[in-house]
C-alpha atoms as a PDB file:
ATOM      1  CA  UNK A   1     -26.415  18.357  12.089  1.00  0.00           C
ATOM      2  CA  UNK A   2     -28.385  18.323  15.590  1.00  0.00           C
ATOM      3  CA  UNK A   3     -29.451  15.415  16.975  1.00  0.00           C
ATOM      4  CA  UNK A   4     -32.630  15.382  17.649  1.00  0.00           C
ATOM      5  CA  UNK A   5     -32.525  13.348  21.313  1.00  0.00           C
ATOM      6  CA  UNK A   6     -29.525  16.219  22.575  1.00  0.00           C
ATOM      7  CA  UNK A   7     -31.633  17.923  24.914  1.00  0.00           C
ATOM      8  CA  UNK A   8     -33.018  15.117  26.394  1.00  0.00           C
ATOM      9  CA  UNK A   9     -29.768  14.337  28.337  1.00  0.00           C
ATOM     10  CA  UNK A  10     -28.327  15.215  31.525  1.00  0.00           C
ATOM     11  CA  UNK A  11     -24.765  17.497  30.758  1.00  0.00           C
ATOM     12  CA  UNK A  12     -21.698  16.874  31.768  1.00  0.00           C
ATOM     13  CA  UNK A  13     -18.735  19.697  31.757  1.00  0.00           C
ATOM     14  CA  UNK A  14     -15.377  19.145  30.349  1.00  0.00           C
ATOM     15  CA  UNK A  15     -14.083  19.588  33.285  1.00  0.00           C
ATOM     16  CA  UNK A  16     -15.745  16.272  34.522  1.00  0.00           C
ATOM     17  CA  UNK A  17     -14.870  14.426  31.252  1.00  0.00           C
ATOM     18  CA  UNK A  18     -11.390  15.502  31.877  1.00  0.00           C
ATOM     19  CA  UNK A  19     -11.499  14.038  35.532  1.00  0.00           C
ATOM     20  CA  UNK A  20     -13.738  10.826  34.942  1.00  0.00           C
ATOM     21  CA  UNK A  21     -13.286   9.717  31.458  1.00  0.00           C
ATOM     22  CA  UNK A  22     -10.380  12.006  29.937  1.00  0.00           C
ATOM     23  CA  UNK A  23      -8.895   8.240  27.934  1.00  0.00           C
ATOM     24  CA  UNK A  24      -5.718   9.368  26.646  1.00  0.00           C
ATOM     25  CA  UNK A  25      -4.727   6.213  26.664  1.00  0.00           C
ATOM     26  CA  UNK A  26      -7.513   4.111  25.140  1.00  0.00           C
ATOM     27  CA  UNK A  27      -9.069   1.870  22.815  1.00  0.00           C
ATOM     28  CA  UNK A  28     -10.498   3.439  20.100  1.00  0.00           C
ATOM     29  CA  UNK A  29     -13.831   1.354  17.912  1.00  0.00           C
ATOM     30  CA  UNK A  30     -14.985   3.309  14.782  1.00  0.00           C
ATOM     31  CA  UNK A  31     -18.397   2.938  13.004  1.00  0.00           C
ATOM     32  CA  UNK A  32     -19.301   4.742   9.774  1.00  0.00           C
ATOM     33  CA  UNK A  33     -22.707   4.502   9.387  1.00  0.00           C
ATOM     34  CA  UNK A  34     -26.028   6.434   7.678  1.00  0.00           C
ATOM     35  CA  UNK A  35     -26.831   9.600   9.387  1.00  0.00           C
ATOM     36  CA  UNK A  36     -30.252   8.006  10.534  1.00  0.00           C
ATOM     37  CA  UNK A  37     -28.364   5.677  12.954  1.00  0.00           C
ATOM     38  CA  UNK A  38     -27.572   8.123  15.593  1.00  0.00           C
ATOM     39  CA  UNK A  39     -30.798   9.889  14.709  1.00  0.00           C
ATOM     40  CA  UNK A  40     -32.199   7.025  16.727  1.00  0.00           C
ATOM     41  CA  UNK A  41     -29.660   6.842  19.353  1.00  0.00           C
ATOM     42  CA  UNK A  42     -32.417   7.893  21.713  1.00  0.00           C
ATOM     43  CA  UNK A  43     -34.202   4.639  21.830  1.00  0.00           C
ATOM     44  CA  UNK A  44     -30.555   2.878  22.440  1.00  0.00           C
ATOM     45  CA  UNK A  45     -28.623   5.310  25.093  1.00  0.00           C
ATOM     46  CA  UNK A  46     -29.105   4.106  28.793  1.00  0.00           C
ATOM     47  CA  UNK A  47     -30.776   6.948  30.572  1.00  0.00           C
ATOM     48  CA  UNK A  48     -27.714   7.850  32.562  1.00  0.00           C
ATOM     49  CA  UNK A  49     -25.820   8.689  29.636  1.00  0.00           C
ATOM     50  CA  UNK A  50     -24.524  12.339  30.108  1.00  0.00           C
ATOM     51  CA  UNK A  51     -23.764  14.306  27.029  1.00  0.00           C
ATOM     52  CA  UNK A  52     -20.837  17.785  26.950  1.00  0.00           C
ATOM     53  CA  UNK A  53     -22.463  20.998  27.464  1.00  0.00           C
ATOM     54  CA  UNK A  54     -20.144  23.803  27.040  1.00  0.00           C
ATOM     55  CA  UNK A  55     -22.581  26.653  28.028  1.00  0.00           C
ATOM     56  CA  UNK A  56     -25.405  26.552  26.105  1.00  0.00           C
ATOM     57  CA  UNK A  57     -23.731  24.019  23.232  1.00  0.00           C
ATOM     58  CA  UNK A  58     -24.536  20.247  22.914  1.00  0.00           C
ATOM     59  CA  UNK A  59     -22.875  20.179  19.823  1.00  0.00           C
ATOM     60  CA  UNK A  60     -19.316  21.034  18.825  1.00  0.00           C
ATOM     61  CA  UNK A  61     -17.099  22.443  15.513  1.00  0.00           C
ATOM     62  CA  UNK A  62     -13.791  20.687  14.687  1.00  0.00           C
ATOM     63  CA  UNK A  63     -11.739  21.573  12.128  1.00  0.00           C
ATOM     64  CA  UNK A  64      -8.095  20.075  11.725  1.00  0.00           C
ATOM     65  CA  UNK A  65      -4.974  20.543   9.209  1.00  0.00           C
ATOM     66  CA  UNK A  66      -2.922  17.138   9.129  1.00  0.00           C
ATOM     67  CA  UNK A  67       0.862  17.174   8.507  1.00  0.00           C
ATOM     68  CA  UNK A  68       2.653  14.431   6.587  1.00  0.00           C
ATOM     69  CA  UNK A  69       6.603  14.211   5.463  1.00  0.00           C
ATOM     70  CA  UNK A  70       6.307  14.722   1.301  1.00  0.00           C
ATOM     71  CA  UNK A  71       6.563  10.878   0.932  1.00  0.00           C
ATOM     72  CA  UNK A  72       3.768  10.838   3.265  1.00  0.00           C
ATOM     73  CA  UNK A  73       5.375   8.212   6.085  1.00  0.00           C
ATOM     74  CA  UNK A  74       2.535   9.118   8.443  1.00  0.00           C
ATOM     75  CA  UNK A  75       0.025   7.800   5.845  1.00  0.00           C
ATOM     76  CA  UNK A  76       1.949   5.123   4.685  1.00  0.00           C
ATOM     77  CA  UNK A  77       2.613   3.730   8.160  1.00  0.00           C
ATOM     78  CA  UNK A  78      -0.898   3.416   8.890  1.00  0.00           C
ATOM     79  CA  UNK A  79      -1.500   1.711   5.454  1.00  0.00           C
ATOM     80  CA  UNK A  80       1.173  -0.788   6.187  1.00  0.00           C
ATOM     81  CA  UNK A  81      -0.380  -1.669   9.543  1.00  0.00           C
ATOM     82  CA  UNK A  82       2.977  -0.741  10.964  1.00  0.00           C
ATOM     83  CA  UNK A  83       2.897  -0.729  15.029  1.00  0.00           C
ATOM     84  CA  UNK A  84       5.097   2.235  14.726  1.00  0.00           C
ATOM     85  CA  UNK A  85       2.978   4.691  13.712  1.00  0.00           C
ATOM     86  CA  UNK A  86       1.530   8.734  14.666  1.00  0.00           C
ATOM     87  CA  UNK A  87      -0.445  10.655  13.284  1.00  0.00           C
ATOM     88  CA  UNK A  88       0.009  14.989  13.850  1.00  0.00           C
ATOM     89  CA  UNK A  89      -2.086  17.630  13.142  1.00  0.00           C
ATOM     90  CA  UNK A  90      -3.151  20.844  14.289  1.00  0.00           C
ATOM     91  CA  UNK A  91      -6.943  20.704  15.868  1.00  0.00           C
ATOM     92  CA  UNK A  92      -9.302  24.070  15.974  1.00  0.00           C
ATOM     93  CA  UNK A  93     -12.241  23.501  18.810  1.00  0.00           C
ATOM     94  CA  UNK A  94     -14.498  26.315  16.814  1.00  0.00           C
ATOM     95  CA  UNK A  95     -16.357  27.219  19.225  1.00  0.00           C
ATOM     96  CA  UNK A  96     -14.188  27.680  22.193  1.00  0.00           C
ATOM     97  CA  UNK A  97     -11.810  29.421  20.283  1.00  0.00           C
ATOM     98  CA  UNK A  98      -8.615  27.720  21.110  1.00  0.00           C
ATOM     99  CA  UNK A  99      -6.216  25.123  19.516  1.00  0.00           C
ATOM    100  CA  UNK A 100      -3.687  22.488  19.963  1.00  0.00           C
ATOM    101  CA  UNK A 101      -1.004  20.374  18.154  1.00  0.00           C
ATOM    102  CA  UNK A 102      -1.764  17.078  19.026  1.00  0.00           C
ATOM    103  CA  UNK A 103      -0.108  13.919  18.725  1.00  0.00           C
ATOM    104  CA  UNK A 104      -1.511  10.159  17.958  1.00  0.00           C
ATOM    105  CA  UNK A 105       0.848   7.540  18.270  1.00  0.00           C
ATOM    106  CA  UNK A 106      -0.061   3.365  19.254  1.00  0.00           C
ATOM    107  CA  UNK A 107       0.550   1.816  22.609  1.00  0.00           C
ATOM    108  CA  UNK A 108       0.707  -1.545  23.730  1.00  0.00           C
ATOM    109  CA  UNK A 109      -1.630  -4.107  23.079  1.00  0.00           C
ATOM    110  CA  UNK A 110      -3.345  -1.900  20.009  1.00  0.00           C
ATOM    111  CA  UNK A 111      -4.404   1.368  22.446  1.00  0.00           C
ATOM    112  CA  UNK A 112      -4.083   4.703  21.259  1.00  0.00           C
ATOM    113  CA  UNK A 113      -2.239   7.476  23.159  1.00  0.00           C
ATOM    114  CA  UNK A 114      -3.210  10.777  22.449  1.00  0.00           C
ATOM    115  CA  UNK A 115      -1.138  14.083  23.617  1.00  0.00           C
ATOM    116  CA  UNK A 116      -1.032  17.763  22.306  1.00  0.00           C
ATOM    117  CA  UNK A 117       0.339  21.079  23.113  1.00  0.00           C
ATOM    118  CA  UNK A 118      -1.505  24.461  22.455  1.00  0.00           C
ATOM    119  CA  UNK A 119      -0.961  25.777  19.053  1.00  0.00           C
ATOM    120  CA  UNK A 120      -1.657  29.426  17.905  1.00  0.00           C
ATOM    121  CA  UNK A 121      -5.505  29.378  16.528  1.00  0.00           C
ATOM    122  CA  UNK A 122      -4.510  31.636  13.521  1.00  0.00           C
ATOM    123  CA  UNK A 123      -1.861  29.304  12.252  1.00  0.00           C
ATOM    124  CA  UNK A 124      -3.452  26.169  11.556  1.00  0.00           C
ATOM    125  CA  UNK A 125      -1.324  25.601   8.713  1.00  0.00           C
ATOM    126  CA  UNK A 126       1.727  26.228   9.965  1.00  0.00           C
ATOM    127  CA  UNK A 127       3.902  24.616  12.528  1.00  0.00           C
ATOM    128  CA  UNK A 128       6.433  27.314  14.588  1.00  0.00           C
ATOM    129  CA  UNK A 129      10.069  26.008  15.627  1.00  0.00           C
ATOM    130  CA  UNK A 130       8.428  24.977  19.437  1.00  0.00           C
ATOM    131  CA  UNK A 131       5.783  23.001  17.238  1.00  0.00           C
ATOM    132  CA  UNK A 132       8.678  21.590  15.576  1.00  0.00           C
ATOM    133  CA  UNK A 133      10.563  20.236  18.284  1.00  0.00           C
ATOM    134  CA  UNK A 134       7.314  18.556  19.590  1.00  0.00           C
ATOM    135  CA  UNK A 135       7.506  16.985  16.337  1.00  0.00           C
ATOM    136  CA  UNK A 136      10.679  15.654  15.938  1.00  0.00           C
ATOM    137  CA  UNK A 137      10.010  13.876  19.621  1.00  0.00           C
ATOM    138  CA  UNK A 138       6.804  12.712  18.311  1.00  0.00           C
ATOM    139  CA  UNK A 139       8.821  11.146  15.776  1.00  0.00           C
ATOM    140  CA  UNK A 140      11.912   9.736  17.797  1.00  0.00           C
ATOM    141  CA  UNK A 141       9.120   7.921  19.696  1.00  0.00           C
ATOM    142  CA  UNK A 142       8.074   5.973  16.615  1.00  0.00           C
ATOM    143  CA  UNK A 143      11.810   5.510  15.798  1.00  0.00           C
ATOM    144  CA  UNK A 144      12.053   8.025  13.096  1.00  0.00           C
ATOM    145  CA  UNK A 145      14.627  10.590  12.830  1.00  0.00           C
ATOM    146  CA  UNK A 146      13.424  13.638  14.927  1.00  0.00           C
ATOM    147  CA  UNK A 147      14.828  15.805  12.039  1.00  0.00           C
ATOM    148  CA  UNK A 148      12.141  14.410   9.955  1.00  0.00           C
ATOM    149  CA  UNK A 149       9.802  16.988  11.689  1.00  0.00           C
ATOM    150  CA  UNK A 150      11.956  20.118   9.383  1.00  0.00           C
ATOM    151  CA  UNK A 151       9.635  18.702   6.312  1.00  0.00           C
ATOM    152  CA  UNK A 152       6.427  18.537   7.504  1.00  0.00           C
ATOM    153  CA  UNK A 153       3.773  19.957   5.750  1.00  0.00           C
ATOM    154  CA  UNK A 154      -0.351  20.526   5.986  1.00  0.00           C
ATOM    155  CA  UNK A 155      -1.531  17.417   3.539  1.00  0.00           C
ATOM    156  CA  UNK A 156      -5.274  17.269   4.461  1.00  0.00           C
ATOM    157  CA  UNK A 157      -7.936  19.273   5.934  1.00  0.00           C
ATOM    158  CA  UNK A 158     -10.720  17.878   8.053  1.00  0.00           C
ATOM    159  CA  UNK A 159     -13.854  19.516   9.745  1.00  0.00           C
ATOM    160  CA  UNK A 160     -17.202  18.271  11.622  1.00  0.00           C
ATOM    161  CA  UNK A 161     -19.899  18.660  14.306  1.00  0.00           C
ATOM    162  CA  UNK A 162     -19.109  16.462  17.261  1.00  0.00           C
ATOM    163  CA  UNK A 163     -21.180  15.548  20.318  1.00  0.00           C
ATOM    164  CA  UNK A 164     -19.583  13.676  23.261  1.00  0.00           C
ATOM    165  CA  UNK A 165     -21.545  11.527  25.358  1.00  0.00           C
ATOM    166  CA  UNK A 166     -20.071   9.735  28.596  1.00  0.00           C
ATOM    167  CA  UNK A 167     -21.709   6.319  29.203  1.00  0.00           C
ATOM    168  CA  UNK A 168     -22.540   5.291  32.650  1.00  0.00           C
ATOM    169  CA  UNK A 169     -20.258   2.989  34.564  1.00  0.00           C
ATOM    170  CA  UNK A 170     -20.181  -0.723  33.486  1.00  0.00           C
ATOM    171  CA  UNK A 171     -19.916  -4.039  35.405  1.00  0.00           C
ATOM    172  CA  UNK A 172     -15.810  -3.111  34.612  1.00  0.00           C
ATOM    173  CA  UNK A 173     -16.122   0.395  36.603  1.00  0.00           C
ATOM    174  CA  UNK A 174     -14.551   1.761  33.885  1.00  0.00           C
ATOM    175  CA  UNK A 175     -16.347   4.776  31.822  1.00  0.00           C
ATOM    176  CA  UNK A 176     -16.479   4.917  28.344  1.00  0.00           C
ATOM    177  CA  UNK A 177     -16.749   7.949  26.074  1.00  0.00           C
ATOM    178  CA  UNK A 178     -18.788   8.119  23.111  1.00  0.00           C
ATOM    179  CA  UNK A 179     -18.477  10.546  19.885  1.00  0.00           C
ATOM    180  CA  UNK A 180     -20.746  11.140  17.426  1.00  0.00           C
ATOM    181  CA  UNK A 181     -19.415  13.215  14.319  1.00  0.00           C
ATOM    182  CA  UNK A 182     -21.877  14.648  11.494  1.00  0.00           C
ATOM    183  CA  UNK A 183     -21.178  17.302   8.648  1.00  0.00           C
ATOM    184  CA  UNK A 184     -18.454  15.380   7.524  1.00  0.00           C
ATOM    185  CA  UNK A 185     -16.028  17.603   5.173  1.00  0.00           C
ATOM    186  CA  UNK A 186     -12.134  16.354   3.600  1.00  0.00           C
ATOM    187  CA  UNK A 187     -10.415  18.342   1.500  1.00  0.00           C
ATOM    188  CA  UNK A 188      -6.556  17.804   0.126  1.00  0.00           C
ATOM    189  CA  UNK A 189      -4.167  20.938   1.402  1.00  0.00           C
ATOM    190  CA  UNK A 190      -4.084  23.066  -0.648  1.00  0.00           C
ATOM    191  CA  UNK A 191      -7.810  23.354  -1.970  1.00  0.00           C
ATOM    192  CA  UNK A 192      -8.451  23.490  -5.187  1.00  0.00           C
ATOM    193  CA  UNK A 193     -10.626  24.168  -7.937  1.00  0.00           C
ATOM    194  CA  UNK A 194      -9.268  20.326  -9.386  1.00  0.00           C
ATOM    195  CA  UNK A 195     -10.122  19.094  -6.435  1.00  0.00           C
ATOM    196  CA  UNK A 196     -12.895  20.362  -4.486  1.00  0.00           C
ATOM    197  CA  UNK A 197     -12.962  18.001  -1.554  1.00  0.00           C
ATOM    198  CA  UNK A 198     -15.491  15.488  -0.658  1.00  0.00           C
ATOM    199  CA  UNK A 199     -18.624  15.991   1.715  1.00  0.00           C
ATOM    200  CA  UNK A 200     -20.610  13.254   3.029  1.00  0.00           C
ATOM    201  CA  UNK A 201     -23.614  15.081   4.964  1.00  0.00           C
ATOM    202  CA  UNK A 202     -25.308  11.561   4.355  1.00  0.00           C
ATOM    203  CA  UNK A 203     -22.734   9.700   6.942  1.00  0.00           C
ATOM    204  CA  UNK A 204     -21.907  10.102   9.962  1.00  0.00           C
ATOM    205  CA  UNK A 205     -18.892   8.324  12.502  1.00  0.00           C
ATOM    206  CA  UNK A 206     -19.404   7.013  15.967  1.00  0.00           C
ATOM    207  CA  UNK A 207     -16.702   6.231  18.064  1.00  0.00           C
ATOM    208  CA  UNK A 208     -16.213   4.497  20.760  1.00  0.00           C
ATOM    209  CA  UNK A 209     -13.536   4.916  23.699  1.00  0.00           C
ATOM    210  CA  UNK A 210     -12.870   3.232  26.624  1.00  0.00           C
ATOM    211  CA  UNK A 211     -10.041   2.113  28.726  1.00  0.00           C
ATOM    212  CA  UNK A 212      -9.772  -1.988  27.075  1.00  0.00           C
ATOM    213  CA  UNK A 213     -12.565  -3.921  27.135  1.00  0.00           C
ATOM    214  CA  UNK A 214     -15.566  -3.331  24.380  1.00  0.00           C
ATOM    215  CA  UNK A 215     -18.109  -1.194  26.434  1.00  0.00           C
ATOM    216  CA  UNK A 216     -22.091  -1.863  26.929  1.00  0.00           C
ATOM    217  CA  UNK A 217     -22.738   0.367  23.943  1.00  0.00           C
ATOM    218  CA  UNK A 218     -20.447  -1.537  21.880  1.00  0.00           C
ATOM    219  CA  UNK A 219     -21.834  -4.728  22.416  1.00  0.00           C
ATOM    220  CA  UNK A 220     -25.433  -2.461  21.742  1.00  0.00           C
ATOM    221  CA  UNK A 221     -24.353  -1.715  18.357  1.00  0.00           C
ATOM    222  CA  UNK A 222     -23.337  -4.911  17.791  1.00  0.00           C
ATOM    223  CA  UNK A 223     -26.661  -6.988  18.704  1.00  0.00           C
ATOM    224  CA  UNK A 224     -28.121  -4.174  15.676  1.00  0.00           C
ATOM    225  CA  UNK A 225     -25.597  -5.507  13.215  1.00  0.00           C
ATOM    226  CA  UNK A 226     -23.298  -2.464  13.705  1.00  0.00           C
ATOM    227  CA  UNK A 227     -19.520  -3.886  13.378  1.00  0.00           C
ATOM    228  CA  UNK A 228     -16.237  -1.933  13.999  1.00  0.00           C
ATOM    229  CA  UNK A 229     -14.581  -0.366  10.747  1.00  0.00           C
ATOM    230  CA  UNK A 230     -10.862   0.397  10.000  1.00  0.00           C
ATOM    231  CA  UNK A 231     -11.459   4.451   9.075  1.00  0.00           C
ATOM    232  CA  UNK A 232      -9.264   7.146   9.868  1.00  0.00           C
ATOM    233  CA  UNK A 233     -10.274  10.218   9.005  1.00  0.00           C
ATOM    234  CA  UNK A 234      -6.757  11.324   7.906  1.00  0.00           C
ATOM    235  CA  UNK A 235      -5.624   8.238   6.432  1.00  0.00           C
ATOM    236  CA  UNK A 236      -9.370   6.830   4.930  1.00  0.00           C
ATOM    237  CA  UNK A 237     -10.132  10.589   3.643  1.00  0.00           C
ATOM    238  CA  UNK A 238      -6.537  10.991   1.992  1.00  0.00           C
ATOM    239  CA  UNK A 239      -6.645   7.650   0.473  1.00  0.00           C
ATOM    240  CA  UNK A 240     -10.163   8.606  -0.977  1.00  0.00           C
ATOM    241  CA  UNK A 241      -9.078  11.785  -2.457  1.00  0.00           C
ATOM    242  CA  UNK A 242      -5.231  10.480  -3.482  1.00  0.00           C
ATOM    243  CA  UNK A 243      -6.717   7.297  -5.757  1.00  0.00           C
ATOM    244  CA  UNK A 244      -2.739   7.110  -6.781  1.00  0.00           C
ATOM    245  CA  UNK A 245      -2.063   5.837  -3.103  1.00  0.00           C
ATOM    246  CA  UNK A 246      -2.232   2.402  -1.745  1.00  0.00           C
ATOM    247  CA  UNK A 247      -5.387   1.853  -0.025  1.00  0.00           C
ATOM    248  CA  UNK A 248      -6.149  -1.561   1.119  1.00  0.00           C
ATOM    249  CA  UNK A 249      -6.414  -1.528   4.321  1.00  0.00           C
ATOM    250  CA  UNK A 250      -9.413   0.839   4.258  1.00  0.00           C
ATOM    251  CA  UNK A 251     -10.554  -0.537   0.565  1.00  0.00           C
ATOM    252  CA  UNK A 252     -13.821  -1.780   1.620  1.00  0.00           C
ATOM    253  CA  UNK A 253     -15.052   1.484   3.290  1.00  0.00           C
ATOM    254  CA  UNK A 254     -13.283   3.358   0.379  1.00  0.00           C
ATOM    255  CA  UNK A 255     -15.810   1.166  -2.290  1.00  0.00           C
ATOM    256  CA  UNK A 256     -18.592   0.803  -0.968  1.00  0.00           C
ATOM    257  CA  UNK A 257     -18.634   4.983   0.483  1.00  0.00           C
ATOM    258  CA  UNK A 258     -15.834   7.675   0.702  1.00  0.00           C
ATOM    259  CA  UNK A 259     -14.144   6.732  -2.718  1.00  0.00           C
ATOM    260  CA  UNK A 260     -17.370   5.550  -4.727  1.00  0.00           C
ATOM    261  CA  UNK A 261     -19.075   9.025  -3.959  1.00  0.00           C
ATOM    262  CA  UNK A 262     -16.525  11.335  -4.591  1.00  0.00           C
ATOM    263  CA  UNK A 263     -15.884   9.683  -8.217  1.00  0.00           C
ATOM    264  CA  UNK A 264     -19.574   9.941  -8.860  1.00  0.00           C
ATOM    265  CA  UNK A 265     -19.792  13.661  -7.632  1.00  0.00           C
ATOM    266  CA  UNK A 266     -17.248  14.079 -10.173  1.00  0.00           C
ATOM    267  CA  UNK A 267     -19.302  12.792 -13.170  1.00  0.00           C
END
């Protein structure tokens, strides 16, 4: 989907991103709302917000493969709230044409840290015996056994349309990033004609991310009634696709969206 507001916005290269507001370490907020919500964004944005322009693109492809041990410890981690936790999977950026194998694992005080090494673009599926290895650390770090990373296998598929916006400074001096992700698509791995996957064109995920504090456009969404949901799209889509699986830490985004219209598109 294309925002409507996208061209109305100053750019910003990824080289700057990387420089002023690259958050690998961060505080991630998550919002699933209707797709009219960022429709509006317009009316909300400060003026110096700066959006990613990648040549002549505003607005970006994703598609990921997730990997999982077969009794799914990645997934069930997360569901258990467990500090100790990653999550791995193998990113395409579409457009650019390149990919990495990147790495999610929790830091202190609840903040993400996010690292990834480059992966071959034709093997999404697949991890090779250097992917492996990066694995198996990944792992150690969380205090599982680094030859956990042998079993690994593609569990879900993801893909999207993202557009990254970098808010101005705040009264912090700390910049925040901002994602907005449309054309939302899940689909178990492998597909199948049992299970098609799930699309939700009608929803869309902003995400907030920013050093610690809650940033300005946080506190925006909030003042509009917009709170902070526990969604991962691994965990959250798997869960809604997997109905066998325990599921209560994302059970009230699973009712009242992701779950309830996938069972009815099944009717």
């Amino acid at each position: 989907m294309t925002l409507p507001w996208v061209d109305d916005l100053s750019p910003i290269t990824l080289e700057h991103i990387n420089t002023q507001a690259e958050l690998q370490t961060r505080v991630d907020r998550k919002y699933l709302v209707p797709r009219k919500v960022p429709e509006l964004l317009d009316t909300w944005l400060d003026p110096r917000t700066r959006i990613l322009q990648i040549g002549t693109r505003r607005s970006f492809s994703y598609e990921s493969a997730y990997f999982d041990t077969p009794d799914l410890v990645s997934y069930h981690r997360a569901a258990q709230g467990r500090r100790r936790r990653f999550k791995l999977r193998t990113r395409a950026y579409v457009d650019s044409g390149i990919a990495f194998l990147e790495a999610k694992t929790k830091g202190s005080r609840g903040t993400t840290v996010k690292d990834r090494i480059p992966h071959d673009l034709r093997a999404m599926s697949s991890l090779d015996p250097e992917a492996r290895t990066y694995a198996g650390e990944v792992l150690a770090s969380v205090g599982l056994p680094a030859d956990l990373a042998r079993s690994l296998s593609p569990t879900l598929g993801t893909s999207y349309d993202r557009t990254t916006l970098v808010l101005p400074h705040g009264s912090s001096g700390t910049v925040a990033r901002l994602t907005i992700d449309t054309d939302l698509r899940w689909a178990l791995h492998p597909r199948s004609a049992f299970n098609p996957g799930l699309d939700r064109p009608d929803l869309a995920i902003i995400e907030t991310k920013s050093a610690s504090r809650a940033s300005a456009f946080d506190r925006l969404l909030w003042s509009h009634g917009i709170r902070p949901v526990s969604i991962s799209k691994y965990s959250t889509g798997l869960a809604a696709l997997r109905p066998d699986l325990p599921a209560n830490k994302w059970s009230r985004v699973l009712s009242q969206t992701l779950r309830s219209a996938q069972l009815e598109g099944t009717r």
